[in-house]
C-alpha atoms as a PDB file:
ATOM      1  CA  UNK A   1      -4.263   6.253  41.493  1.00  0.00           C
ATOM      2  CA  UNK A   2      -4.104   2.214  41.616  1.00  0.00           C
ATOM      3  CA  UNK A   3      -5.134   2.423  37.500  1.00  0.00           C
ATOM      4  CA  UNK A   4      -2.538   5.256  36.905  1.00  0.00           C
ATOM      5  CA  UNK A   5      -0.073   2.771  38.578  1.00  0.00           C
ATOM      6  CA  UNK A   6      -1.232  -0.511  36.514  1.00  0.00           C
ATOM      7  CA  UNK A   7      -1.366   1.297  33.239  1.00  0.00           C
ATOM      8  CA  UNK A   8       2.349   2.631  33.853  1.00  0.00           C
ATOM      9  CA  UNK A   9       3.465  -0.933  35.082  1.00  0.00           C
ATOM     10  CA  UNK A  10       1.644  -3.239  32.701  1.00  0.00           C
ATOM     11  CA  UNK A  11       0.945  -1.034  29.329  1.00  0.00           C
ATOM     12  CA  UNK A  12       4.701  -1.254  28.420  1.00  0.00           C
ATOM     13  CA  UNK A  13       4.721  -5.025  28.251  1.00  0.00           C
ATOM     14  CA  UNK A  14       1.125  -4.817  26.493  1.00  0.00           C
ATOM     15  CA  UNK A  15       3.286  -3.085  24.137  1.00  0.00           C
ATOM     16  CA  UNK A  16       6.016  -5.029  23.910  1.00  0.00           C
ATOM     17  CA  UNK A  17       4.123  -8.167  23.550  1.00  0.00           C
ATOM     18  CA  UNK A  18       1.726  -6.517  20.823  1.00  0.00           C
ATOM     19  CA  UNK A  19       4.926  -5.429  18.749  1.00  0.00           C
ATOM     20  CA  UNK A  20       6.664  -8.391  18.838  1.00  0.00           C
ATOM     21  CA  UNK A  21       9.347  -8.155  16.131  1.00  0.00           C
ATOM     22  CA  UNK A  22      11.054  -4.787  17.942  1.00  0.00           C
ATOM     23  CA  UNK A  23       9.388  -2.485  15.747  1.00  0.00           C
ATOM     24  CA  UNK A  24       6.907   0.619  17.400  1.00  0.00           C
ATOM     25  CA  UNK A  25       4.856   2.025  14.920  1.00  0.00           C
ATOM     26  CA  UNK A  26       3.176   5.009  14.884  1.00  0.00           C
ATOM     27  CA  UNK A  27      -0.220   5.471  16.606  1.00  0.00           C
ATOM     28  CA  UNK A  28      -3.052   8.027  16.021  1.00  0.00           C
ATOM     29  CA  UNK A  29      -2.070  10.402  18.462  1.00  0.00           C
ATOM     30  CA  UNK A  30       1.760  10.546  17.186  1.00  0.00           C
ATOM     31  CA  UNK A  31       0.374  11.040  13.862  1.00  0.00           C
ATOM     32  CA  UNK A  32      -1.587  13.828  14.546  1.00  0.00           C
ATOM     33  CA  UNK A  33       1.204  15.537  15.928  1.00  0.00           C
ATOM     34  CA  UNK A  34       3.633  14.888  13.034  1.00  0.00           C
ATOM     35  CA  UNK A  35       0.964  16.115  10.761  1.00  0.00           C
ATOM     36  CA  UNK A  36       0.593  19.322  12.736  1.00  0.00           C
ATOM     37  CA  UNK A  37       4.608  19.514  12.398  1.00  0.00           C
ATOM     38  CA  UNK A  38       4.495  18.641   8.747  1.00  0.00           C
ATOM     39  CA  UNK A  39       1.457  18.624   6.590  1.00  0.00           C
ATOM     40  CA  UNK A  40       3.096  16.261   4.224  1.00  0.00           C
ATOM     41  CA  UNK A  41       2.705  13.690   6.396  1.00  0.00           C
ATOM     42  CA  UNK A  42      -0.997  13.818   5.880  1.00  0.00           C
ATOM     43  CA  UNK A  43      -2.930  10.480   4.740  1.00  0.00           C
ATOM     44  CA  UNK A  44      -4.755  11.201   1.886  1.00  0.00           C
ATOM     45  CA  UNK A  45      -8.224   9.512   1.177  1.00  0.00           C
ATOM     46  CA  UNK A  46      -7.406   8.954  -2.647  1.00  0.00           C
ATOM     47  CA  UNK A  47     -10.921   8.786  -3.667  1.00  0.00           C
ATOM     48  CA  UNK A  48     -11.574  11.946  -2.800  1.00  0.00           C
ATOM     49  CA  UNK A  49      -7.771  13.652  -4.149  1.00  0.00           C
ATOM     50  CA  UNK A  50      -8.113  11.597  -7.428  1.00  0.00           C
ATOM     51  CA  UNK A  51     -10.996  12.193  -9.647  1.00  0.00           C
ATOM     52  CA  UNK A  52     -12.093   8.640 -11.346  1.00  0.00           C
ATOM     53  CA  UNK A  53      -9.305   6.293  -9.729  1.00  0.00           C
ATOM     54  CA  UNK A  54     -10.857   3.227  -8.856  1.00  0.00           C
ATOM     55  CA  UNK A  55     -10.768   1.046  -5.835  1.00  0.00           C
ATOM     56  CA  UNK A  56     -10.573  -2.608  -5.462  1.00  0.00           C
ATOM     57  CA  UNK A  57      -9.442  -3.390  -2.105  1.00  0.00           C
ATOM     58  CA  UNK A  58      -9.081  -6.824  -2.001  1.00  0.00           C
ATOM     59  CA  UNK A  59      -7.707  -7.315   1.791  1.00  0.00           C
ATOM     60  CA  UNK A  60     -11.390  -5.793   2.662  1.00  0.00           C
ATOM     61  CA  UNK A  61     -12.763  -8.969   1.300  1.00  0.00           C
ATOM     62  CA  UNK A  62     -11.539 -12.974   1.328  1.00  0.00           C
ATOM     63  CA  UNK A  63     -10.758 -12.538  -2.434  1.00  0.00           C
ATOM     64  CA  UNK A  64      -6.654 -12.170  -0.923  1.00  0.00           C
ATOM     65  CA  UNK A  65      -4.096 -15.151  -0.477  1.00  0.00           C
ATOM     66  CA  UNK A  66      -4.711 -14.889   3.744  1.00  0.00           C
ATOM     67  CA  UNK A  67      -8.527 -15.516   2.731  1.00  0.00           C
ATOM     68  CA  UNK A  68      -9.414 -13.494   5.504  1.00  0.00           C
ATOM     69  CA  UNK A  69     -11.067  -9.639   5.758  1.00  0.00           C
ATOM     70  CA  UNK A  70      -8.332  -8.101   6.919  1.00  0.00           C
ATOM     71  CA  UNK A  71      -9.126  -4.681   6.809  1.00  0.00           C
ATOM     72  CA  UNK A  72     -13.175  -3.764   8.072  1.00  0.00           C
ATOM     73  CA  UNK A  73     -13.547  -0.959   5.569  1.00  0.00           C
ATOM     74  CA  UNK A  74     -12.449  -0.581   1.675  1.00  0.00           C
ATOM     75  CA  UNK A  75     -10.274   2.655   1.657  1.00  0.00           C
ATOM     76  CA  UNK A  76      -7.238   3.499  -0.003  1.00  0.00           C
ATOM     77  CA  UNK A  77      -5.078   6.208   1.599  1.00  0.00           C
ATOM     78  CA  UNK A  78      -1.385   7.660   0.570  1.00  0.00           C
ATOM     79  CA  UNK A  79       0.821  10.668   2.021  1.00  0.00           C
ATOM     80  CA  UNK A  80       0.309  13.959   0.970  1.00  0.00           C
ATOM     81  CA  UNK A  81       3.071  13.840  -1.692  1.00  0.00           C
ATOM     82  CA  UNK A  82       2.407  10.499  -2.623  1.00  0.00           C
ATOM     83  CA  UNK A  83      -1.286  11.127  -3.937  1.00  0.00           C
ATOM     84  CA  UNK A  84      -0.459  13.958  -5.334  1.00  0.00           C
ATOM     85  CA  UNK A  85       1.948  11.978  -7.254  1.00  0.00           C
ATOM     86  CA  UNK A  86      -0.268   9.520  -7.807  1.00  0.00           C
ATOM     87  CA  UNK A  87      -2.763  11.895  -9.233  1.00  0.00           C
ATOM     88  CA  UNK A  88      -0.088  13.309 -12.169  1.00  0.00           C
ATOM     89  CA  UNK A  89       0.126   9.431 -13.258  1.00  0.00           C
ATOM     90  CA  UNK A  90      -3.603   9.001 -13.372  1.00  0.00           C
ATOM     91  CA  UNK A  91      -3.563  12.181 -15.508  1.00  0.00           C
ATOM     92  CA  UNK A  92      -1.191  10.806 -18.026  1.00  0.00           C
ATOM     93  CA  UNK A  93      -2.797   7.096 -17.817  1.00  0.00           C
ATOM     94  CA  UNK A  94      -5.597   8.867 -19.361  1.00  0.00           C
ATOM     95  CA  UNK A  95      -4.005  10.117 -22.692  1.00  0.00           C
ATOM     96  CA  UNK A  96      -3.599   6.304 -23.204  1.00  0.00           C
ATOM     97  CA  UNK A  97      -7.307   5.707 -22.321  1.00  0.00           C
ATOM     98  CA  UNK A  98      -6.568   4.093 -19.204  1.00  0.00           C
ATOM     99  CA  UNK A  99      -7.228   4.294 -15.411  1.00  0.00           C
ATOM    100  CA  UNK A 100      -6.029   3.224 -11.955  1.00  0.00           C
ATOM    101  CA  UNK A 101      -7.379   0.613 -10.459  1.00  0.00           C
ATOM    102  CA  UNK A 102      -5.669   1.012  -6.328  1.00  0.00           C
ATOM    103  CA  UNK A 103      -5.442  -2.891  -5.020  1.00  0.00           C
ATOM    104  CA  UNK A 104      -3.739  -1.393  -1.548  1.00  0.00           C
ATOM    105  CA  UNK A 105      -2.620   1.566  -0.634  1.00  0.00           C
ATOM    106  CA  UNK A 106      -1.709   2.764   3.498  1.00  0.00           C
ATOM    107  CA  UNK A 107      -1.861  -0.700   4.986  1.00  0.00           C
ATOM    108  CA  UNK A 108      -1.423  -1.060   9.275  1.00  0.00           C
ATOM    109  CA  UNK A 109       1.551  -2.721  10.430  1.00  0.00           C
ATOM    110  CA  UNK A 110      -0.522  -5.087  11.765  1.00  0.00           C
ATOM    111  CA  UNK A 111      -1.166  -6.060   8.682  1.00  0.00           C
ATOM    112  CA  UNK A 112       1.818  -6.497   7.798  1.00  0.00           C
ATOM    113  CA  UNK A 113       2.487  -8.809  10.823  1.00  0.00           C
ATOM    114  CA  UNK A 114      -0.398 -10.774   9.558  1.00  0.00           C
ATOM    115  CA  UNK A 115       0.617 -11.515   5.969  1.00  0.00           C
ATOM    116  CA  UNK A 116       3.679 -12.536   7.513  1.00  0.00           C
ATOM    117  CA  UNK A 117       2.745 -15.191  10.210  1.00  0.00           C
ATOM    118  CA  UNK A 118       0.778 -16.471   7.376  1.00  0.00           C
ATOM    119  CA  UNK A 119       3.315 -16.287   4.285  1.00  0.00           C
ATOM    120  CA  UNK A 120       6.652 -16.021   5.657  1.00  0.00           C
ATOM    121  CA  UNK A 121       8.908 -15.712   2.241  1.00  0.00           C
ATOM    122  CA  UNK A 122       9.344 -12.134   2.010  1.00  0.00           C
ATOM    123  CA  UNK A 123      10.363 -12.155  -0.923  1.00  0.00           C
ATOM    124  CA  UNK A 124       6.275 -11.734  -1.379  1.00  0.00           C
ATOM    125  CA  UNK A 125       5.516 -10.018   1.973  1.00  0.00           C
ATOM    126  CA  UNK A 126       7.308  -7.301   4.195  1.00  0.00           C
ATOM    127  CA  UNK A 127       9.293  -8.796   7.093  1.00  0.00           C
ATOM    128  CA  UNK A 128       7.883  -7.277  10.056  1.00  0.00           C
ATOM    129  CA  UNK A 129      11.277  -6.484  12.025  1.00  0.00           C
ATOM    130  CA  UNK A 130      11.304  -3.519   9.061  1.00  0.00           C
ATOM    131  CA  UNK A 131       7.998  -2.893   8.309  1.00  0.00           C
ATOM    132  CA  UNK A 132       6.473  -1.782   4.679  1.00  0.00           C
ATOM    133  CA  UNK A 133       6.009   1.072   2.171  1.00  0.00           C
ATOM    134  CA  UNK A 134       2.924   0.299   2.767  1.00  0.00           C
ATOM    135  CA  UNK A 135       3.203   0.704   6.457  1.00  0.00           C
ATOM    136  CA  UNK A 136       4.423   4.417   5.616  1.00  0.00           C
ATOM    137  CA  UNK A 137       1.578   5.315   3.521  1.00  0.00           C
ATOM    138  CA  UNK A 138       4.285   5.268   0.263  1.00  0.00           C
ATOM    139  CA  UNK A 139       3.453   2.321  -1.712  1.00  0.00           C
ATOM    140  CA  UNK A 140       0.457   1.734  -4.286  1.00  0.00           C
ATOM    141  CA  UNK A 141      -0.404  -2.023  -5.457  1.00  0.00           C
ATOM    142  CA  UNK A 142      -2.719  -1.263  -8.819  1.00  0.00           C
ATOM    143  CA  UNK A 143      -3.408  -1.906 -12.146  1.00  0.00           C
ATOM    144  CA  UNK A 144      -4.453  -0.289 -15.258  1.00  0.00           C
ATOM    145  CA  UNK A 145      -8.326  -0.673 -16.720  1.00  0.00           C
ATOM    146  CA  UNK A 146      -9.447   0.818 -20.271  1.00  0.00           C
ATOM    147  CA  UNK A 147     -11.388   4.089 -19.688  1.00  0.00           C
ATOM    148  CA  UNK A 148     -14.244   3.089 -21.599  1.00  0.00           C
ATOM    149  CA  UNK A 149     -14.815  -0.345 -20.406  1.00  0.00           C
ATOM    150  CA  UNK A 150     -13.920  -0.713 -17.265  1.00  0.00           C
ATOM    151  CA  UNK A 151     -12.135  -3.921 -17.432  1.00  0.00           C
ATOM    152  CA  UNK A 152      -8.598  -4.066 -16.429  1.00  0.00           C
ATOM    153  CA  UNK A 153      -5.412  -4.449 -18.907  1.00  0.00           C
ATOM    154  CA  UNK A 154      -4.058  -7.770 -19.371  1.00  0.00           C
ATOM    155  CA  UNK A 155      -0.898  -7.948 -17.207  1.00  0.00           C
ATOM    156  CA  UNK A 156       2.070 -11.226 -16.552  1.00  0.00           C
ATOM    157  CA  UNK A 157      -0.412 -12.322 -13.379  1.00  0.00           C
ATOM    158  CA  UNK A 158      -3.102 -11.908 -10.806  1.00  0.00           C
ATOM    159  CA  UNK A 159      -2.767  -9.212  -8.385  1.00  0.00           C
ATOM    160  CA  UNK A 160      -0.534 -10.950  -5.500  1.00  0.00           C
ATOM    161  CA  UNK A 161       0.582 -13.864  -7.835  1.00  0.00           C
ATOM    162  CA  UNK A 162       3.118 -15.210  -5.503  1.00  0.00           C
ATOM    163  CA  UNK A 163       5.199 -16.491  -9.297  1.00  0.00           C
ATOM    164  CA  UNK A 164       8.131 -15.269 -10.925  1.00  0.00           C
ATOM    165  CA  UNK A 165       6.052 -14.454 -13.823  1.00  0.00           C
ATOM    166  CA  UNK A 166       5.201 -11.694 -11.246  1.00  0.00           C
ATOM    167  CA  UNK A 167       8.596  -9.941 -11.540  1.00  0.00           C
ATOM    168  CA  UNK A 168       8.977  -7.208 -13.806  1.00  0.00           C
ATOM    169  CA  UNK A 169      11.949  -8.558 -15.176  1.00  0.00           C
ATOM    170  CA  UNK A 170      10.606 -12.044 -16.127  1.00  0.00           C
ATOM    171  CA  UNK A 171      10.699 -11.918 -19.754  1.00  0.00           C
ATOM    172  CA  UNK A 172       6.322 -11.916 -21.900  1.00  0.00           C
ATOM    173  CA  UNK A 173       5.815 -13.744 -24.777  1.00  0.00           C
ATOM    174  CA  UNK A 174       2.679 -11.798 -25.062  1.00  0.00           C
ATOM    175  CA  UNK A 175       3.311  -8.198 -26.718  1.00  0.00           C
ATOM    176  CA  UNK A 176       0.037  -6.789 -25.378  1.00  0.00           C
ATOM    177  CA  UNK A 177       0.841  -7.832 -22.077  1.00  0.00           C
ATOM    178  CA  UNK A 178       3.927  -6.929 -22.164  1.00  0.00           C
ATOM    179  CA  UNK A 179       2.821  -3.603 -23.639  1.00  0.00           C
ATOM    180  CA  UNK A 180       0.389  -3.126 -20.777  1.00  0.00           C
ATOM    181  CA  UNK A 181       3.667  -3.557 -18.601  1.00  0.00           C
ATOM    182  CA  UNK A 182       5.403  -1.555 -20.015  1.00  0.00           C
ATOM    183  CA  UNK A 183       2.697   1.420 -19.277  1.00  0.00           C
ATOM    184  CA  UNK A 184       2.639   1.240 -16.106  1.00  0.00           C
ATOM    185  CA  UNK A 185       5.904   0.890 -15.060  1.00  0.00           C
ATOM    186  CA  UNK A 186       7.069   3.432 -17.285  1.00  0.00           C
ATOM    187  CA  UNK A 187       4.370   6.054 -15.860  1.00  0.00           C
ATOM    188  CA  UNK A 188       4.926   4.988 -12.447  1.00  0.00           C
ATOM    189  CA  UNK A 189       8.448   5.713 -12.893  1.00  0.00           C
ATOM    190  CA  UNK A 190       8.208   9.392 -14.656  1.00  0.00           C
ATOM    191  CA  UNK A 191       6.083  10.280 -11.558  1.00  0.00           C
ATOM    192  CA  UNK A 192       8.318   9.231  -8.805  1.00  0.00           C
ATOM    193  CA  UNK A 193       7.838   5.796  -8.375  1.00  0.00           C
ATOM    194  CA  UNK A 194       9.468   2.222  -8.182  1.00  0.00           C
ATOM    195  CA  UNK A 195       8.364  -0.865  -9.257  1.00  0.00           C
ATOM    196  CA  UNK A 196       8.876  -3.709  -6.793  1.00  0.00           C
ATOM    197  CA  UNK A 197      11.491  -6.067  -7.616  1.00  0.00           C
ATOM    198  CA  UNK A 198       9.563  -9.315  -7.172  1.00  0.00           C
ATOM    199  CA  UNK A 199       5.734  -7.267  -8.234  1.00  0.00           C
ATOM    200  CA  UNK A 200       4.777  -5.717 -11.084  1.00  0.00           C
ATOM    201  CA  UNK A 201       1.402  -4.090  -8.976  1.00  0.00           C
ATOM    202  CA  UNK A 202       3.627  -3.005  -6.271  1.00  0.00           C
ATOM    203  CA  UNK A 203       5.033   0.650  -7.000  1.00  0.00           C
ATOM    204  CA  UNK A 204       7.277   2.499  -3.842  1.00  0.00           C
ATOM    205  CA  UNK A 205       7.071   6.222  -3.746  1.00  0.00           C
ATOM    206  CA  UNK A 206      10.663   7.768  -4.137  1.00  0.00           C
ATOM    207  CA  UNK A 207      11.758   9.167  -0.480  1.00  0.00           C
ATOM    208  CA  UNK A 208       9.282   6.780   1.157  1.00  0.00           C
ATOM    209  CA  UNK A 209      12.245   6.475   3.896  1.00  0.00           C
ATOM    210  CA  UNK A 210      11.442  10.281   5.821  1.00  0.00           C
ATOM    211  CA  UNK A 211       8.249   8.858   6.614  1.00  0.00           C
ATOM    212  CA  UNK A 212       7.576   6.528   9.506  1.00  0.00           C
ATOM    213  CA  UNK A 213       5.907   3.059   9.813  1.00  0.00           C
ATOM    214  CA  UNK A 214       2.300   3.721  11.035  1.00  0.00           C
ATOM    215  CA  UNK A 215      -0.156   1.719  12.943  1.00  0.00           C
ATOM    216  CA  UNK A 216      -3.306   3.297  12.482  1.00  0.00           C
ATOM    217  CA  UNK A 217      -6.945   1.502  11.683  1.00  0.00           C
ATOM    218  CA  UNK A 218      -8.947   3.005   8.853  1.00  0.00           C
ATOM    219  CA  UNK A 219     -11.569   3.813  11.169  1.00  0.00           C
ATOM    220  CA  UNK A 220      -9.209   5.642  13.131  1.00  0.00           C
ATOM    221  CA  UNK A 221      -8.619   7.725   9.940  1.00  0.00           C
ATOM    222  CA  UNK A 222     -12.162   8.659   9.654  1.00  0.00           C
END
Protein backbone atom coordinates (compact mmCIF):
# COMPACT_ATOMS: atom_id res chain seq x y z
CA UNK A 1 0.00 0.00 0.00
CA UNK A 2 3.02 2.45 1.10
CA UNK A 3 4.34 2.01 -2.91
CA UNK A 4 0.73 2.54 -4.25
CA UNK A 5 0.85 5.75 -2.08
CA UNK A 6 4.53 6.98 -3.25
CA UNK A 7 3.90 6.23 -6.86
CA UNK A 8 0.53 8.37 -6.70
CA UNK A 9 2.38 11.18 -4.66
CA UNK A 10 5.76 11.35 -6.35
CA UNK A 11 5.18 9.92 -10.14
CA UNK A 12 3.32 13.19 -11.07
CA UNK A 13 6.28 15.41 -10.31
CA UNK A 14 8.62 12.61 -11.97
CA UNK A 15 6.49 13.64 -14.73
CA UNK A 16 6.44 17.00 -14.55
CA UNK A 17 10.07 17.33 -14.08
CA UNK A 18 10.79 14.78 -17.06
CA UNK A 19 8.49 16.99 -19.43
CA UNK A 20 9.75 20.09 -18.66
CA UNK A 21 8.56 22.46 -21.41
CA UNK A 22 4.54 21.66 -20.53
CA UNK A 23 4.21 19.25 -23.18
CA UNK A 24 2.91 15.25 -22.27
CA UNK A 25 3.56 13.09 -24.96
CA UNK A 26 2.24 10.01 -25.68
CA UNK A 27 3.52 6.80 -24.04
CA UNK A 28 3.33 3.11 -25.15
CA UNK A 29 0.39 2.22 -23.40
CA UNK A 30 -1.72 5.38 -24.77
CA UNK A 31 -0.58 4.39 -28.08
CA UNK A 32 -1.73 1.11 -28.04
CA UNK A 33 -5.00 2.20 -27.20
CA UNK A 34 -5.32 4.89 -29.91
CA UNK A 35 -4.21 2.31 -32.34
CA UNK A 36 -6.91 -0.09 -31.20
CA UNK A 37 -9.36 3.08 -31.69
CA UNK A 38 -7.83 3.94 -35.01
CA UNK A 39 -5.56 1.77 -37.01
CA UNK A 40 -4.19 4.76 -38.77
CA UNK A 41 -2.42 5.66 -36.02
CA UNK A 42 -0.22 2.67 -36.46
CA UNK A 43 3.76 3.18 -36.69
CA UNK A 44 4.89 1.65 -39.58
CA UNK A 45 8.40 -0.08 -39.76
CA UNK A 46 9.17 1.38 -43.35
CA UNK A 47 11.59 -1.23 -44.21
CA UNK A 48 9.34 -3.69 -44.12
CA UNK A 49 6.05 -1.45 -45.95
CA UNK A 50 8.55 -0.13 -48.62
CA UNK A 51 10.26 -2.52 -50.84
CA UNK A 52 14.04 -1.14 -51.58
CA UNK A 53 13.87 2.27 -49.51
CA UNK A 54 16.98 2.68 -47.87
CA UNK A 55 17.98 3.64 -44.41
CA UNK A 56 20.63 5.87 -43.16
CA UNK A 57 19.85 6.82 -39.75
CA UNK A 58 22.29 9.08 -38.82
CA UNK A 59 21.05 10.01 -35.06
CA UNK A 60 21.86 6.05 -34.49
CA UNK A 61 25.43 6.95 -34.99
CA UNK A 62 27.81 10.25 -34.02
CA UNK A 63 27.82 11.10 -37.79
CA UNK A 64 24.78 14.00 -36.53
CA UNK A 65 25.49 17.73 -35.43
CA UNK A 66 24.75 16.56 -31.39
CA UNK A 67 27.71 13.98 -32.11
CA UNK A 68 26.07 11.75 -29.90
CA UNK A 69 24.00 8.15 -30.55
CA UNK A 70 20.94 9.32 -29.88
CA UNK A 71 18.77 6.71 -30.80
CA UNK A 72 20.18 2.76 -29.69
CA UNK A 73 18.76 1.15 -32.80
CA UNK A 74 18.64 2.30 -36.69
CA UNK A 75 14.84 2.18 -37.56
CA UNK A 76 12.75 4.34 -39.46
CA UNK A 77 9.02 4.32 -38.63
CA UNK A 78 5.93 6.58 -40.08
CA UNK A 79 1.97 6.44 -39.47
CA UNK A 80 -0.06 4.25 -41.28
CA UNK A 81 -1.03 6.87 -43.91
CA UNK A 82 2.15 8.39 -43.97
CA UNK A 83 4.13 5.21 -45.30
CA UNK A 84 1.74 4.41 -47.37
CA UNK A 85 2.26 7.73 -48.81
CA UNK A 86 5.60 7.44 -48.69
CA UNK A 87 5.54 4.23 -50.58
CA UNK A 88 3.48 5.93 -53.85
CA UNK A 89 6.60 8.49 -53.96
CA UNK A 90 9.17 5.74 -53.86
CA UNK A 91 7.12 4.20 -56.71
CA UNK A 92 7.33 7.22 -58.88
CA UNK A 93 11.12 8.05 -57.72
CA UNK A 94 11.73 4.96 -59.58
CA UNK A 95 10.52 5.93 -63.16
CA UNK A 96 13.36 8.53 -62.73
CA UNK A 97 15.83 5.78 -61.63
CA UNK A 98 15.98 6.92 -58.23
CA UNK A 99 15.41 5.80 -54.59
CA UNK A 100 14.79 6.96 -51.01
CA UNK A 101 17.30 7.20 -48.88
CA UNK A 102 15.10 7.83 -45.02
CA UNK A 103 17.72 10.11 -42.80
CA UNK A 104 14.81 10.19 -39.85
CA UNK A 105 11.65 9.26 -39.72
CA UNK A 106 9.30 8.79 -36.04
CA UNK A 107 11.77 10.49 -33.74
CA UNK A 108 10.87 10.52 -29.51
CA UNK A 109 10.16 13.73 -28.06
CA UNK A 110 12.94 13.27 -26.13
CA UNK A 111 14.73 13.70 -28.86
CA UNK A 112 13.50 16.46 -29.69
CA UNK A 113 14.25 17.96 -26.21
CA UNK A 114 17.76 16.94 -26.88
CA UNK A 115 18.50 18.63 -30.20
CA UNK A 116 17.15 21.49 -28.54
CA UNK A 117 19.20 21.94 -25.25
CA UNK A 118 21.96 21.45 -27.63
CA UNK A 119 20.97 23.77 -30.74
CA UNK A 120 18.50 26.14 -29.56
CA UNK A 121 17.65 28.20 -33.01
CA UNK A 122 14.66 26.51 -34.12
CA UNK A 123 14.70 27.71 -36.99
CA UNK A 124 16.89 24.22 -37.42
CA UNK A 125 15.29 22.20 -34.58
CA UNK A 126 11.64 21.80 -33.14
CA UNK A 127 11.01 23.90 -30.01
CA UNK A 128 10.03 21.52 -27.48
CA UNK A 129 6.99 23.55 -25.86
CA UNK A 130 5.30 22.22 -29.45
CA UNK A 131 6.93 19.29 -30.25
CA UNK A 132 7.74 17.87 -34.00
CA UNK A 133 6.33 16.15 -37.12
CA UNK A 134 8.63 14.04 -36.27
CA UNK A 135 7.37 13.57 -32.80
CA UNK A 136 3.94 12.51 -34.55
CA UNK A 137 5.37 9.96 -36.73
CA UNK A 138 4.50 12.57 -39.95
CA UNK A 139 7.70 13.85 -41.12
CA UNK A 140 10.48 12.10 -43.38
CA UNK A 141 14.16 13.72 -43.58
CA UNK A 142 15.65 11.84 -46.96
CA UNK A 143 17.27 12.07 -50.01
CA UNK A 144 17.29 10.67 -53.39
CA UNK A 145 20.20 7.96 -54.61
CA UNK A 146 20.46 6.63 -58.38
CA UNK A 147 18.94 3.10 -58.57
CA UNK A 148 21.81 1.61 -60.10
CA UNK A 149 24.57 3.00 -58.09
CA UNK A 150 23.65 3.54 -54.98
CA UNK A 151 25.13 6.86 -54.40
CA UNK A 152 22.93 9.67 -53.49
CA UNK A 153 21.87 12.76 -55.88
CA UNK A 154 23.75 15.83 -55.55
CA UNK A 155 21.56 18.22 -53.50
CA UNK A 156 22.22 22.42 -52.14
CA UNK A 157 23.86 20.66 -48.73
CA UNK A 158 24.58 17.94 -46.26
CA UNK A 159 21.77 16.35 -44.59
CA UNK A 160 21.19 18.79 -41.43
CA UNK A 161 23.29 21.67 -43.01
CA UNK A 162 22.34 24.20 -40.48
CA UNK A 163 22.91 27.09 -43.90
CA UNK A 164 20.57 28.95 -45.86
CA UNK A 165 21.79 27.16 -48.81
CA UNK A 166 19.60 24.56 -46.97
CA UNK A 167 16.29 26.32 -47.77
CA UNK A 168 14.42 25.32 -50.65
CA UNK A 169 14.00 28.67 -51.73
CA UNK A 170 17.71 29.72 -51.76
CA UNK A 171 18.33 30.17 -55.31
CA UNK A 172 21.38 26.91 -57.27
CA UNK A 173 23.71 27.92 -59.59
CA UNK A 174 24.11 24.30 -60.26
CA UNK A 175 21.29 22.93 -62.77
CA UNK A 176 21.85 19.31 -61.73
CA UNK A 177 21.48 20.15 -58.29
CA UNK A 178 18.97 22.13 -58.68
CA UNK A 179 17.35 19.49 -60.90
CA UNK A 180 17.81 16.90 -58.17
CA UNK A 181 15.74 19.52 -56.05
CA UNK A 182 13.46 19.94 -57.96
CA UNK A 183 12.59 15.94 -57.90
CA UNK A 184 12.09 15.61 -54.78
CA UNK A 185 10.21 18.31 -53.77
CA UNK A 186 8.02 18.05 -56.58
CA UNK A 187 7.27 14.18 -55.77
CA UNK A 188 7.04 14.83 -52.21
CA UNK A 189 4.49 17.30 -52.92
CA UNK A 190 2.15 15.19 -55.52
CA UNK A 191 2.05 12.58 -52.68
CA UNK A 192 0.96 14.65 -49.81
CA UNK A 193 3.82 16.20 -48.54
CA UNK A 194 5.60 19.56 -47.52
CA UNK A 195 8.88 20.59 -47.78
CA UNK A 196 10.26 22.34 -44.71
CA UNK A 197 10.73 25.92 -45.00
CA UNK A 198 14.30 26.19 -43.72
CA UNK A 199 15.20 22.05 -45.15
CA UNK A 200 15.16 20.74 -48.26
CA UNK A 201 15.45 16.81 -46.53
CA UNK A 202 12.71 17.64 -44.23
CA UNK A 203 9.19 16.75 -45.87
CA UNK A 204 5.75 17.10 -43.33
CA UNK A 205 2.96 14.76 -44.14
CA UNK A 206 -0.28 16.81 -44.99
CA UNK A 207 -2.80 16.43 -41.82
CA UNK A 208 0.17 15.61 -39.58
CA UNK A 209 -1.93 17.84 -36.94
CA UNK A 210 -4.82 14.75 -35.98
CA UNK A 211 -1.99 12.90 -34.78
CA UNK A 212 -0.40 13.35 -31.39
CA UNK A 213 3.22 13.97 -30.19
CA UNK A 214 4.58 10.53 -29.07
CA UNK A 215 7.18 9.48 -26.67
CA UNK A 216 7.91 6.08 -27.42
CA UNK A 217 11.63 4.29 -27.65
CA UNK A 218 12.25 2.15 -30.71
CA UNK A 219 12.68 -0.71 -28.59
CA UNK A 220 9.45 -0.11 -27.20
CA UNK A 221 8.16 -0.45 -30.82
CA UNK A 222 9.59 -3.81 -31.23
Amino acid sequence: MKYILFFLIFFPVLLQAQYKYGLTPVTLQQYQQQVKGDPEKELVNLTSAIPGIVLDIRYATTNNFTGEVIYNLPRAYARKPVAEALKEAQEEFSKHGVGIKVYDAYRPYSATVKFYEVYRDTTYVASPYKGSRHNRGCAIDMTLIDLKTGEELRMPTEYDSFKKEAWPTTPVKDALIKKNRDLIISVMHKHGFRVNASEWWHFDFNGWQKFEVMDIDFEELE
